[in-house]
C-alpha atoms as a PDB file:
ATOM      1  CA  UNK A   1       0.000   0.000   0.000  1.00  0.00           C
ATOM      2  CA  UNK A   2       1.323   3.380  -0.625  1.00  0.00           C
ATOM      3  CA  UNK A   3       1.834   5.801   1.801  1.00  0.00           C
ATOM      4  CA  UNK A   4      -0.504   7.893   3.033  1.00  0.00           C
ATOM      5  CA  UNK A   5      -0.348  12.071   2.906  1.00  0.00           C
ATOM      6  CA  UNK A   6      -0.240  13.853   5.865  1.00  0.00           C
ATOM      7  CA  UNK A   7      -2.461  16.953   5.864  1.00  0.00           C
ATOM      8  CA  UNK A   8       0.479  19.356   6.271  1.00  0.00           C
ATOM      9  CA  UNK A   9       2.696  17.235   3.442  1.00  0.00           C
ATOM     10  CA  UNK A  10      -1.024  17.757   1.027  1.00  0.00           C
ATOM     11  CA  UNK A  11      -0.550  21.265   2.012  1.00  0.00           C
ATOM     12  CA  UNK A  12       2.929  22.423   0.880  1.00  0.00           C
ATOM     13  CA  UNK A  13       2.325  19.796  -2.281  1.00  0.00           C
ATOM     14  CA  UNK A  14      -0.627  22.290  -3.298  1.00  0.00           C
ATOM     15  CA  UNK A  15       1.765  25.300  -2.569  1.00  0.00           C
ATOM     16  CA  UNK A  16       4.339  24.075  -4.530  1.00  0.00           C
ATOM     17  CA  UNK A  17       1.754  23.592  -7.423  1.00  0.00           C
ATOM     18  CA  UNK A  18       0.606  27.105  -6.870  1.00  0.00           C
ATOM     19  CA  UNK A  19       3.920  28.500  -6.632  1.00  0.00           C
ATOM     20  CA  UNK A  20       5.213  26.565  -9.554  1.00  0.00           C
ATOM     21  CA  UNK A  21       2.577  27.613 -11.677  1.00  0.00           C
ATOM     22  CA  UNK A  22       2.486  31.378 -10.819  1.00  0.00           C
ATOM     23  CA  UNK A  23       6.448  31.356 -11.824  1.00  0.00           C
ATOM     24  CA  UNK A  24       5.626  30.215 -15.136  1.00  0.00           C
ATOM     25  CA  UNK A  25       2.671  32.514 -15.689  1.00  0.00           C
ATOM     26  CA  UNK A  26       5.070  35.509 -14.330  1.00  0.00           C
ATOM     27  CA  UNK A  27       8.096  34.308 -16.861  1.00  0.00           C
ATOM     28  CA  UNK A  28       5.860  33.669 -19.714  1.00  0.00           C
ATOM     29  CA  UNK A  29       4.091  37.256 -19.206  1.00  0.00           C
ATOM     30  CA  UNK A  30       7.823  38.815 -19.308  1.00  0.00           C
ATOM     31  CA  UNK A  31       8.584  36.317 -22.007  1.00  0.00           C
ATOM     32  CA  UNK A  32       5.772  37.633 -24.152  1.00  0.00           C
ATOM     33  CA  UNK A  33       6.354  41.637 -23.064  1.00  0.00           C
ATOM     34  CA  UNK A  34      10.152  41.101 -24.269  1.00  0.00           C
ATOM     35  CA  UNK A  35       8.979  40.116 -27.576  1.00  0.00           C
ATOM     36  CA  UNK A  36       6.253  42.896 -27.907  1.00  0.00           C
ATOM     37  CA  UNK A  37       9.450  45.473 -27.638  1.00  0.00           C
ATOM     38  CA  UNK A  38      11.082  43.406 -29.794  1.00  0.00           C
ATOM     39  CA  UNK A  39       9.704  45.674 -33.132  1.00  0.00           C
ATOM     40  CA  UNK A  40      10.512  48.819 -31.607  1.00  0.00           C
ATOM     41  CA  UNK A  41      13.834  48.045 -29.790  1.00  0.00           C
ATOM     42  CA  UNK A  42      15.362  46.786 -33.287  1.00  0.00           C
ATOM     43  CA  UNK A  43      17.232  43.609 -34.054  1.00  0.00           C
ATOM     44  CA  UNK A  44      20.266  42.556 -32.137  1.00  0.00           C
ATOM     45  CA  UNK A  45      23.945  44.499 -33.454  1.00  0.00           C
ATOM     46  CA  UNK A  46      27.434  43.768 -32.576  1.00  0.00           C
ATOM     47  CA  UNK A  47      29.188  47.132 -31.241  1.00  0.00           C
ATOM     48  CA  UNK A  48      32.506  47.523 -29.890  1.00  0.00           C
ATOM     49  CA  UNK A  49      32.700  49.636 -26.570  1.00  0.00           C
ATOM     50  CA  UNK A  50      35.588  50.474 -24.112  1.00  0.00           C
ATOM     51  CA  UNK A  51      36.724  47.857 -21.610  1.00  0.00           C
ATOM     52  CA  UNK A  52      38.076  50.491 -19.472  1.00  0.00           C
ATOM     53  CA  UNK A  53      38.581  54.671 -19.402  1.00  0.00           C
ATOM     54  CA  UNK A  54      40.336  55.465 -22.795  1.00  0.00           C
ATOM     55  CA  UNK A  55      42.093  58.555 -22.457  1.00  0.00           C
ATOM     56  CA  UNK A  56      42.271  61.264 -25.509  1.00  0.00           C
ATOM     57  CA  UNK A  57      45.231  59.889 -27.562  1.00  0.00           C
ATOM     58  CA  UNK A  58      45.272  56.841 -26.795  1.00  0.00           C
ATOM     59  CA  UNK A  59      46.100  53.978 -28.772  1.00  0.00           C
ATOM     60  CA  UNK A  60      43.901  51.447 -29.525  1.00  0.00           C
ATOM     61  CA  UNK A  61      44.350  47.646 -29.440  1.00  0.00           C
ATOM     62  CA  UNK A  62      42.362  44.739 -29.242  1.00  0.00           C
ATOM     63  CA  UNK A  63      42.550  44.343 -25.327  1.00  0.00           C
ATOM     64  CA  UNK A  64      41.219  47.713 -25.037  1.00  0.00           C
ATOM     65  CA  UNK A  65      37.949  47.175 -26.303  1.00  0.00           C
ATOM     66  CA  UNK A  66      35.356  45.017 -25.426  1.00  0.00           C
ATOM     67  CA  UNK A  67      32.936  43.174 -28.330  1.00  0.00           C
ATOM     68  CA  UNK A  68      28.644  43.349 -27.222  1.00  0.00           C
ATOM     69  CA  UNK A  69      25.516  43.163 -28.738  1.00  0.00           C
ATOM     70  CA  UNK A  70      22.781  45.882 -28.386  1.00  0.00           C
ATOM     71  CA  UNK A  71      19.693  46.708 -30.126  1.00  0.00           C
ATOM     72  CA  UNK A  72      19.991  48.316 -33.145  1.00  0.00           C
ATOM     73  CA  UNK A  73      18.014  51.589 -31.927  1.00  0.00           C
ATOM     74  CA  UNK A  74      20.624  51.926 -28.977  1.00  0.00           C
ATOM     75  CA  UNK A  75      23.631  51.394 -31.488  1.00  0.00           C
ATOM     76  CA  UNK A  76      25.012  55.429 -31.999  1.00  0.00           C
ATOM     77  CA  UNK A  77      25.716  56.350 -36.189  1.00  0.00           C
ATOM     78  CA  UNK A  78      28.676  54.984 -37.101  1.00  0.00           C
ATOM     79  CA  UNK A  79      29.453  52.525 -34.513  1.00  0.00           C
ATOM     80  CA  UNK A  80      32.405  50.160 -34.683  1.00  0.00           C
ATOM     81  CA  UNK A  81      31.883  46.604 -35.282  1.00  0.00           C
ATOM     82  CA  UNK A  82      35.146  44.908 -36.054  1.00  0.00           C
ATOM     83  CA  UNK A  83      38.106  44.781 -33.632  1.00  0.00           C
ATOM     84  CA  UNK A  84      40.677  45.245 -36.327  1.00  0.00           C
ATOM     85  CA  UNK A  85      39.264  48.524 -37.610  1.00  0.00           C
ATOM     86  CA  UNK A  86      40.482  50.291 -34.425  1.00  0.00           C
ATOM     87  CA  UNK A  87      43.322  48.402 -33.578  1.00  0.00           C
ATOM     88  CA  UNK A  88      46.283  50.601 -33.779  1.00  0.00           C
ATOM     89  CA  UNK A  89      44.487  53.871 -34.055  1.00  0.00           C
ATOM     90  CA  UNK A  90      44.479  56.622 -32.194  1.00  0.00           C
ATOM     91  CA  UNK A  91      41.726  57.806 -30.205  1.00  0.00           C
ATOM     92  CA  UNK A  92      40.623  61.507 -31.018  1.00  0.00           C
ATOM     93  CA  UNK A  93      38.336  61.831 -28.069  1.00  0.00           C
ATOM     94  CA  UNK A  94      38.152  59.884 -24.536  1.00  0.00           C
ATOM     95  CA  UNK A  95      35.516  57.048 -23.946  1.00  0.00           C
ATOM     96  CA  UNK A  96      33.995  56.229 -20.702  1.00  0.00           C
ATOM     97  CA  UNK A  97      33.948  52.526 -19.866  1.00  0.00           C
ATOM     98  CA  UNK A  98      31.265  51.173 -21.654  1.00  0.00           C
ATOM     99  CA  UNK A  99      30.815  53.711 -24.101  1.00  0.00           C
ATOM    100  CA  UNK A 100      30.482  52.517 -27.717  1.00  0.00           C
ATOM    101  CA  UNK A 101      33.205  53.316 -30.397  1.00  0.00           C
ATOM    102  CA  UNK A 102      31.997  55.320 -33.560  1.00  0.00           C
ATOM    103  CA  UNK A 103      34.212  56.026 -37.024  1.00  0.00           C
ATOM    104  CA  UNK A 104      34.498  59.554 -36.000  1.00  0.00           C
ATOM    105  CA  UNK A 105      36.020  59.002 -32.962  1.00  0.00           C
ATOM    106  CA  UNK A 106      39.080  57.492 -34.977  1.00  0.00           C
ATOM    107  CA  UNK A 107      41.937  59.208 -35.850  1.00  0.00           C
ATOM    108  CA  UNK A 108      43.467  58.339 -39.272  1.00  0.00           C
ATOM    109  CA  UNK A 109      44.965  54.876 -40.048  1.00  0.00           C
ATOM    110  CA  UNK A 110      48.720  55.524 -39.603  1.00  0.00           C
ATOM    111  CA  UNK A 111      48.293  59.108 -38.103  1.00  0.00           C
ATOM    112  CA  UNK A 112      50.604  58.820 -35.234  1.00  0.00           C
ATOM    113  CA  UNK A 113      49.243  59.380 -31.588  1.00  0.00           C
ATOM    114  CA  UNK A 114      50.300  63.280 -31.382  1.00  0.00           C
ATOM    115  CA  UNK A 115      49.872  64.294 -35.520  1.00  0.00           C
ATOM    116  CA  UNK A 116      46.680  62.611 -34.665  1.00  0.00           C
ATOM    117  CA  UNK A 117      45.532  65.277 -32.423  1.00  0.00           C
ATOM    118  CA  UNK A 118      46.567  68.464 -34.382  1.00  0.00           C
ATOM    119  CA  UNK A 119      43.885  70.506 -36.214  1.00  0.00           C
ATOM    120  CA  UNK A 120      44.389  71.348 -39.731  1.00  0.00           C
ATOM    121  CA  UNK A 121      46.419  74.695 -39.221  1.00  0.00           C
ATOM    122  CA  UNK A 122      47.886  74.571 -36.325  1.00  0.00           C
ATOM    123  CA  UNK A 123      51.446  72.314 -35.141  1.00  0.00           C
ATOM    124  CA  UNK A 124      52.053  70.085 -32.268  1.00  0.00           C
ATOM    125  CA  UNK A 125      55.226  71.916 -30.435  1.00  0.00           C
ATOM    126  CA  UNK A 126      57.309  70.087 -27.294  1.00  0.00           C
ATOM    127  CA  UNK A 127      57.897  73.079 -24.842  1.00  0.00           C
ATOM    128  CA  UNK A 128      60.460  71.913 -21.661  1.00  0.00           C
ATOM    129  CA  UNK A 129      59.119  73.652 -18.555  1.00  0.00           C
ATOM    130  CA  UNK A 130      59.626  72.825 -14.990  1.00  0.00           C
ATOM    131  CA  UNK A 131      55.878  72.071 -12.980  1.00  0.00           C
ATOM    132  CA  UNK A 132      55.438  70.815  -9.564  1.00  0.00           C
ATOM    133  CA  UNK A 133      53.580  67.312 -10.570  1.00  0.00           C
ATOM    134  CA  UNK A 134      49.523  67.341 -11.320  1.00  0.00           C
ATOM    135  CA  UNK A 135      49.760  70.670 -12.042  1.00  0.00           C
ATOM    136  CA  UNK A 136      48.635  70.691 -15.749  1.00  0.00           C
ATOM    137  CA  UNK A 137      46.656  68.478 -17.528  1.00  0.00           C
ATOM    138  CA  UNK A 138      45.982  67.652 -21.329  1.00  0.00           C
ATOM    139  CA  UNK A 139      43.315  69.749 -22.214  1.00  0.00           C
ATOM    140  CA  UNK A 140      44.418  72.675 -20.204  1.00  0.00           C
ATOM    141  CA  UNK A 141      45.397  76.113 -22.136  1.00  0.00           C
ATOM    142  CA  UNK A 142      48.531  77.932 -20.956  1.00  0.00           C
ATOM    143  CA  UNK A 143      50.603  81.409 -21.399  1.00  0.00           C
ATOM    144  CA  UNK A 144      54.064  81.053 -22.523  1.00  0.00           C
ATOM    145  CA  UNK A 145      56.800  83.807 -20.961  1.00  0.00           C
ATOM    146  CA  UNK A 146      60.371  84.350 -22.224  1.00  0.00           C
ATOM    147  CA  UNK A 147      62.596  85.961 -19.841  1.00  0.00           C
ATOM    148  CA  UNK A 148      66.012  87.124 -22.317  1.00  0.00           C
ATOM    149  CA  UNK A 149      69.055  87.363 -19.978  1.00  0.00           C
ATOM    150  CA  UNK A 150      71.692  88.280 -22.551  1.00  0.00           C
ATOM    151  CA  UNK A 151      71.158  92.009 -23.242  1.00  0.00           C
ATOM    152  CA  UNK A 152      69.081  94.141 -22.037  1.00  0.00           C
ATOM    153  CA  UNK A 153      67.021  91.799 -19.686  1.00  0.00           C
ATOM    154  CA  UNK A 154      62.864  91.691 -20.060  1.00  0.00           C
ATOM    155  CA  UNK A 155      59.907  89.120 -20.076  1.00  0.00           C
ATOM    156  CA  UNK A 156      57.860  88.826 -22.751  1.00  0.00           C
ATOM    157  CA  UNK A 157      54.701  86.892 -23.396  1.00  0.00           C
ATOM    158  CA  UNK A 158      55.544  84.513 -26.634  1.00  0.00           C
ATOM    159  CA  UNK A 159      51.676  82.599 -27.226  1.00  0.00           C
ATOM    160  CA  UNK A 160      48.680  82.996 -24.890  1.00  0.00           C
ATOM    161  CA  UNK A 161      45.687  80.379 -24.084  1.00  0.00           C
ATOM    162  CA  UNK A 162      47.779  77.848 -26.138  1.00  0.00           C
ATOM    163  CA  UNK A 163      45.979  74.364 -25.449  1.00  0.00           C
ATOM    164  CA  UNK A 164      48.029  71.381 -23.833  1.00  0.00           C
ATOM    165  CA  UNK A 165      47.776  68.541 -26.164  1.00  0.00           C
ATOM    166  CA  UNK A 166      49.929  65.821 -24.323  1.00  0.00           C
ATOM    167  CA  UNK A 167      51.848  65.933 -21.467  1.00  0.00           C
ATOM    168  CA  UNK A 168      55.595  64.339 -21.190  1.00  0.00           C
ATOM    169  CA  UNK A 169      57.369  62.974 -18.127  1.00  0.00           C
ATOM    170  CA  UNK A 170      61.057  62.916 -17.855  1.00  0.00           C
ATOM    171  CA  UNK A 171      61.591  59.602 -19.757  1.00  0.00           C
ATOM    172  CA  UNK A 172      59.532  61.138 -22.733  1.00  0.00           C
ATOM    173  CA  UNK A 173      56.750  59.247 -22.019  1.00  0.00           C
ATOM    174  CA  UNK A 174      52.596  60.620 -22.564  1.00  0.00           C
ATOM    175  CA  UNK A 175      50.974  60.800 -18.933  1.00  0.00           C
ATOM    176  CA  UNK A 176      48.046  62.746 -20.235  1.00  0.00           C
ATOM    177  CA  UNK A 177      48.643  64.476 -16.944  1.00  0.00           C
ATOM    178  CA  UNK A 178      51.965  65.575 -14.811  1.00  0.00           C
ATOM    179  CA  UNK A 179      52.417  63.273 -12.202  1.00  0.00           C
ATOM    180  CA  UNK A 180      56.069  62.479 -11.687  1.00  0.00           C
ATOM    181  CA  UNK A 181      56.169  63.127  -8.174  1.00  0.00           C
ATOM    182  CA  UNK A 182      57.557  66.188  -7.283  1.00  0.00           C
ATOM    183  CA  UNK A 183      58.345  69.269  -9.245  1.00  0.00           C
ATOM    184  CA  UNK A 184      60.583  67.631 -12.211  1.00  0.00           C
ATOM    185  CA  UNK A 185      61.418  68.999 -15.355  1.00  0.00           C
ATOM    186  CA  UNK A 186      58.093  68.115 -18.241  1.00  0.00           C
ATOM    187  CA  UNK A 187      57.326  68.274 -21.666  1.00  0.00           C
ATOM    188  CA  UNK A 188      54.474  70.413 -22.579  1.00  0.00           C
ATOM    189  CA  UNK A 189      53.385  69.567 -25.838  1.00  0.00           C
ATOM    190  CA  UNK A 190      50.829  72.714 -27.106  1.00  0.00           C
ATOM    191  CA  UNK A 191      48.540  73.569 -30.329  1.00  0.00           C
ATOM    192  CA  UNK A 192      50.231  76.326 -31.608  1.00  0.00           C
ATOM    193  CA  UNK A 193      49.908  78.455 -34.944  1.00  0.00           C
ATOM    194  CA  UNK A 194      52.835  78.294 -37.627  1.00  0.00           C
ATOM    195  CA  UNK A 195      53.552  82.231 -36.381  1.00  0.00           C
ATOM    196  CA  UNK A 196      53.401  81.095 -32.430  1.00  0.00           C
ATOM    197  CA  UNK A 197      55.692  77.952 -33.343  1.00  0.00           C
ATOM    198  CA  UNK A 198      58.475  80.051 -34.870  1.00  0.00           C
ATOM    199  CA  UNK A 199      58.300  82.591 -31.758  1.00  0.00           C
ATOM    200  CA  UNK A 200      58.279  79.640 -29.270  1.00  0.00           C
ATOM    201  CA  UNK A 201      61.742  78.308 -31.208  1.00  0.00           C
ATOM    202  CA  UNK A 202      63.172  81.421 -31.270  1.00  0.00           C
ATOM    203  CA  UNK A 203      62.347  81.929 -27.471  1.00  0.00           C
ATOM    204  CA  UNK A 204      63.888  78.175 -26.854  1.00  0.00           C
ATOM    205  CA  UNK A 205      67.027  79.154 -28.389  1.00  0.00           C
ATOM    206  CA  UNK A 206      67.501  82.453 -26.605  1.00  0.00           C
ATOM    207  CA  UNK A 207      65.561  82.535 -22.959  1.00  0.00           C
ATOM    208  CA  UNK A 208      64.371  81.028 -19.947  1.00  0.00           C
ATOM    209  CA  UNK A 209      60.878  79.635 -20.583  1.00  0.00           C
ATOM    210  CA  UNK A 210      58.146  79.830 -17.845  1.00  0.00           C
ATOM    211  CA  UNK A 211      54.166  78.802 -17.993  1.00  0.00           C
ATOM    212  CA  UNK A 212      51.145  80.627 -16.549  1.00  0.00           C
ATOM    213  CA  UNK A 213      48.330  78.301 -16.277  1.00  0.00           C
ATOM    214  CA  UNK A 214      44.798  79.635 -17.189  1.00  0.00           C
ATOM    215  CA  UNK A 215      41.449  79.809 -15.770  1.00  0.00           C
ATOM    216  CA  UNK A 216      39.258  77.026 -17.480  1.00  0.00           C
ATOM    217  CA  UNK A 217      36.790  78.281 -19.700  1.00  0.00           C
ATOM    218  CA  UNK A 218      33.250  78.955 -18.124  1.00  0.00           C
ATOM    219  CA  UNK A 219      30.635  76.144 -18.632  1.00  0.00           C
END
């Protein structure tokens, strides 16, 4: 003879029923909402986004991005798809982790990382200055000072609000930002026009440079 059900055993087998049926009612109803957006979410898309913070300038490699899927109407214009497009390219603007790769935010296949970042019209010019560390960052716009020694001695202003492109550490290395503990002697590299870049050389070759950083624009 089988055994026979207690009333407290009958009980939690008609709870499990219960409970086991209102799961499958509450997956199918998601089940069935999920395909209703289906339409007006789009079809599935491969995009490439950042695995990590990517920097302005930096260089792209495989390693640094990360291959997903996404529907289509969340895909941005333009958007990356294939690994090897962007590996070895420079990035002309930073991405957030996450954030999906488009064409235009690719420099030029073969542009090296600092041509990459000049403007048409303007030159990419290494300045040596001493800075106490973290004191300037890429992005920030300086005023360059020549004090002449030789002669009658006098300061002059050479370029004003020049942007800083990159920023170099002792061992000639991009930092993006000064941060070699301590003031040490840097490399600011800044947009400059063809008439500031001949001052700056001539100011190079004949006095002691010096940097006044700028208020950030408002906004």
């Amino acid at each position: 003879m089988g055994r026979k059900w207690s009333p407290a055993s009958k009980v939690w087998a008609a709870l499990a029923v219960v409970f086991g049926l209102a799961a499958f009612l509450l997956v199918h109803g998601y089940a069935q909402r999920v395909q209703a957006l289906a339409p007006a979410l789009g079809r599935p898309v491969p995009a490439l986004v950042a695995a990590h913070d990517l920097p302005r300038g930096a260089l792209l490699t495989e390693d640094s991005l990360q291959r997903v899927t996404v529907p289509s109407r969340f895909a941005p214009p333009g958007v990356v798809t294939d690994p090897k497009a962007a590996s070895g390219r420079v990035l002309l603007a930073g991405l957030a982790e996450g954030e999906a790769l488009t064409a235009t935010r690719l420099a030029p296949r073969g542009a090296g990382p600092i041509a990459a970042l000049v403007p048409t019209g303007f030159r990419a010019v290494p300045v040596p200055i001493e800075l106490p560390a973290g004191s300037v960052h890429a992005g920030d716009r300086v005023d360059l000072l020549a004090t002449f020694t030789s002669g009658r001695h006098h300061v002059e202003t050479v370029a004003s609000e020049l942007e800083v492109l990159l920023v170099l550490d002792s061992a000639q290395q991009s930092t993006g930002v000064a941060d070699t503990g301590g003031s040490d002697a840097l490399t600011l590299v800044v947009l400059a026009t063809p008439d500031q870049a001949a001052s700056l050389a001539y100011a190079k070759a004949f006095a002691v440079l010096s940097v006044l950083i700028d208020a950030p624009e408002p906004g």
